[in-house]
Protein backbone atom coordinates (compact mmCIF):
# COMPACT_ATOMS: atom_id res chain seq x y z
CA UNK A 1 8.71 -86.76 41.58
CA UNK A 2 7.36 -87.76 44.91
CA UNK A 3 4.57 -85.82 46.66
CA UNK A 4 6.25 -84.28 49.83
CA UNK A 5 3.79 -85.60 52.05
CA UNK A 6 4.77 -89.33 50.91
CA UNK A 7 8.49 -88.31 51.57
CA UNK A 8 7.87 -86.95 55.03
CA UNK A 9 5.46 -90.16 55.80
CA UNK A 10 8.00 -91.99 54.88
CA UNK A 11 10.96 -90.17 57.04
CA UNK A 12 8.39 -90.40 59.82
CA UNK A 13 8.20 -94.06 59.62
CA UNK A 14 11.94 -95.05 59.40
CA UNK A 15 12.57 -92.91 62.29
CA UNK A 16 10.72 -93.78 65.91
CA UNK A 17 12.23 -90.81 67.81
CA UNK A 18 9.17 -89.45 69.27
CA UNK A 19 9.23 -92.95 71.04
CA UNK A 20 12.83 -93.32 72.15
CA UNK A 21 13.59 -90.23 73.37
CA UNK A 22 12.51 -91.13 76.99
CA UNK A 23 11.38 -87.27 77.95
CA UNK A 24 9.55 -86.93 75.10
CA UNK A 25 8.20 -90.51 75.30
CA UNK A 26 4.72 -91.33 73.19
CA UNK A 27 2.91 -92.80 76.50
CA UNK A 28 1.53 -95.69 74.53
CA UNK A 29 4.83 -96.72 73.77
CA UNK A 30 4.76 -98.68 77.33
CA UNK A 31 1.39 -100.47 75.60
CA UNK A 32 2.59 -104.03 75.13
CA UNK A 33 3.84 -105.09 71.68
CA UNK A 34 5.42 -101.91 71.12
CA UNK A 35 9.49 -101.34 71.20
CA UNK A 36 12.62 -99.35 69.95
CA UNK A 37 12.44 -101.35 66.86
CA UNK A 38 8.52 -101.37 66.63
CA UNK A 39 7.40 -98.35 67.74
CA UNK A 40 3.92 -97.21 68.29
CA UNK A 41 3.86 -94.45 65.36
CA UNK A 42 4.92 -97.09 62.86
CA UNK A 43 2.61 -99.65 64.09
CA UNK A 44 -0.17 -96.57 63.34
CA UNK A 45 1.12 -95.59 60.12
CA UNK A 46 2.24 -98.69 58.16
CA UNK A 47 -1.12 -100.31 58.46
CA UNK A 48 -2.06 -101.68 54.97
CA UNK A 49 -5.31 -99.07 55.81
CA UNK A 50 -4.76 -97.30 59.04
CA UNK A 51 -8.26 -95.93 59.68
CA UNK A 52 -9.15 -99.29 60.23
CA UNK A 53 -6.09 -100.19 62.79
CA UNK A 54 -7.90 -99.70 66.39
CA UNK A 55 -4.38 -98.27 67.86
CA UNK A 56 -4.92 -95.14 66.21
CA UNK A 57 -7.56 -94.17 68.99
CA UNK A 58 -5.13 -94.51 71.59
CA UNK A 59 -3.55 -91.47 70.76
CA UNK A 60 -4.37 -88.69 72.92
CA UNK A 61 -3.26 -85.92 70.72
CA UNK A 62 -0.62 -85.31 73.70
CA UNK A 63 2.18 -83.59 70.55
CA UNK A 64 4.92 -84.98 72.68
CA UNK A 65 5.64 -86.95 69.19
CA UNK A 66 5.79 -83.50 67.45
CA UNK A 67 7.89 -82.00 70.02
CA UNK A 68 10.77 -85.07 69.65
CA UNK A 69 10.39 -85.20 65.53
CA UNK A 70 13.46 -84.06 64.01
CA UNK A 71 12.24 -83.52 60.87
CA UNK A 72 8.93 -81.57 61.85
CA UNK A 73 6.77 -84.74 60.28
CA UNK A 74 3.88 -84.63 62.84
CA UNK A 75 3.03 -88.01 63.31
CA UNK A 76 -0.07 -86.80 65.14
CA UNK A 77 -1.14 -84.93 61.90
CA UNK A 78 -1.06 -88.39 60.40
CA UNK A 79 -2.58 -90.40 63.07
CA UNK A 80 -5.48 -87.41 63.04
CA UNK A 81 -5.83 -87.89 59.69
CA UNK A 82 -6.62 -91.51 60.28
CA UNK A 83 -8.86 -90.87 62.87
CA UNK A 84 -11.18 -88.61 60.38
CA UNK A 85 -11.53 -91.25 57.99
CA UNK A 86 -12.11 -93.73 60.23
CA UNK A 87 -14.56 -91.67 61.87
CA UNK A 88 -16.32 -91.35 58.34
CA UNK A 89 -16.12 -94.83 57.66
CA UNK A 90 -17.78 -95.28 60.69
CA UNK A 91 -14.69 -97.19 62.54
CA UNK A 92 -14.63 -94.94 65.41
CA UNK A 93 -15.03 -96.84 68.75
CA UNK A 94 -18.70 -96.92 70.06
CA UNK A 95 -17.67 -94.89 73.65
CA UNK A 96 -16.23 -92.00 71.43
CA UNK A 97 -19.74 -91.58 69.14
CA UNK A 98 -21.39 -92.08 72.89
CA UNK A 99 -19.29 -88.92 74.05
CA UNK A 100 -19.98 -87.07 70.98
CA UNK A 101 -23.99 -87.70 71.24
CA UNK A 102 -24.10 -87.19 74.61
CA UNK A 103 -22.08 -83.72 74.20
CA UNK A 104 -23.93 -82.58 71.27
CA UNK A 105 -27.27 -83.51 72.94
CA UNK A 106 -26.69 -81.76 76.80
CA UNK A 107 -23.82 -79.94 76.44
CA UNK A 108 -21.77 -81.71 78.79
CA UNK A 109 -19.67 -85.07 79.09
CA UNK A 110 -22.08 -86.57 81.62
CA UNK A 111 -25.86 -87.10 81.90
CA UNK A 112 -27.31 -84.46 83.90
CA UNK A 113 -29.41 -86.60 86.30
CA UNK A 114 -31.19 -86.08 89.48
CA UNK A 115 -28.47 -87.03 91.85
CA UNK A 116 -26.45 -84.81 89.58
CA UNK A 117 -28.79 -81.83 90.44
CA UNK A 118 -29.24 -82.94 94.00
CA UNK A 119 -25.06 -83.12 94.60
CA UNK A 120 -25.00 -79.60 93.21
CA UNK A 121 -27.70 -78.23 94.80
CA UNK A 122 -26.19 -79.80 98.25
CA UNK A 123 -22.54 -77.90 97.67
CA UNK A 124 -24.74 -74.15 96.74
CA UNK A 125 -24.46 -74.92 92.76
CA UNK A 126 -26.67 -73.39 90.40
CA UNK A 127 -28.70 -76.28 88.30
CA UNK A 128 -26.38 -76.93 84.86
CA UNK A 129 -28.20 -76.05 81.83
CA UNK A 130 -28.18 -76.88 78.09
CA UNK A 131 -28.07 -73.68 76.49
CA UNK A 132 -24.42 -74.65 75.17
CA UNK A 133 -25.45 -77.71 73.20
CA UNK A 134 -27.44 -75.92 70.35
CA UNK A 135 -24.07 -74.19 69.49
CA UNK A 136 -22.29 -77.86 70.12
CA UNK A 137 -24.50 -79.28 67.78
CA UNK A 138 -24.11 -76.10 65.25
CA UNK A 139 -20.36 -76.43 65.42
CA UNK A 140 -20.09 -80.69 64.97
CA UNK A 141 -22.72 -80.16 61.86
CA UNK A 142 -20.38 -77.73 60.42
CA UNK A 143 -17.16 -79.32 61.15
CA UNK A 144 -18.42 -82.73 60.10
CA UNK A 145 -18.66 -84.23 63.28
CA UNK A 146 -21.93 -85.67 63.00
CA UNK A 147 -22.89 -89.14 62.86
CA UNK A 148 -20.72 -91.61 61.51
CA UNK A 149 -21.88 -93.21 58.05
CA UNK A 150 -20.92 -96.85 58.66
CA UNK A 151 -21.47 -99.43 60.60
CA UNK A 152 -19.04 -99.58 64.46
């Protein structure tokens, strides 16, 4: 007997709805390479080892793919999944570890620099502060999103 995982991974990749049903469309479906017959999902998910397969980062996590699946198989729990291990492995893409670093480290998506500071000041903005990136860095230590072990 078959896990039920394999069985749904499977269902998921003989299927391709989340990328033909036009309102529901997987945006990276318009990437090029990708059609009705080779859809984005299975080009994710049939990789001989898809943490290594580079098209798994552009999924945005958008779960227009889980609202289209007719059998509930969450390709994005799959494509996530990839994403972990790859992030592990230390396959993620070198702008994603820049975001996380520079996150964890100010608390904020951008540098806070001096033109920063001077813009804010200039629209009656208090100055930004890092208080938020001690708890940032508590919660990516405990949810293992620290640095990747391998090489990018």
């Amino acid at each position: 007997m078959r896990p039920i995982v394999i069985g749904v991974a499977e269902a998921c990749l003989r299927c391709g709805v989340c990328c033909a049903v036009e309102t529901h469309f997987c945006h990276v479906q318009f990437e090029e390479g990708f059609d009705e017959r080779y859809t984005y999902v299975y080009h994710c998910l049939s990789a001989q080892d898809p943490a290594s397969n580079p098209g798994i980062w552009l999924c945005t996590a958008c779960h227009k793919c889980e609202e289209a699946c007719p059998y509930e198989a969450s390709p994005l729990r799959f494509i996530e999944a990839a994403k972990a291990e790859a992030y592990k492995r230390g396959l993620a893409p070198r702008l994603l570890t820049g975001i996380i670093a520079q996150i964890t480290s100010t608390g904020y998506l951008f540098p806070i620099t001096p033109s920063t500071e001077r813009r804010r000041g200039e629209l009656g903005l208090k100055p930004l502060t890092t208080e938020a990136a001690e708890e940032l860095r508590q919660i990516a230590l405990k949810t293992g999103l620290t640095e990747p072990r391998g090489e990018p």
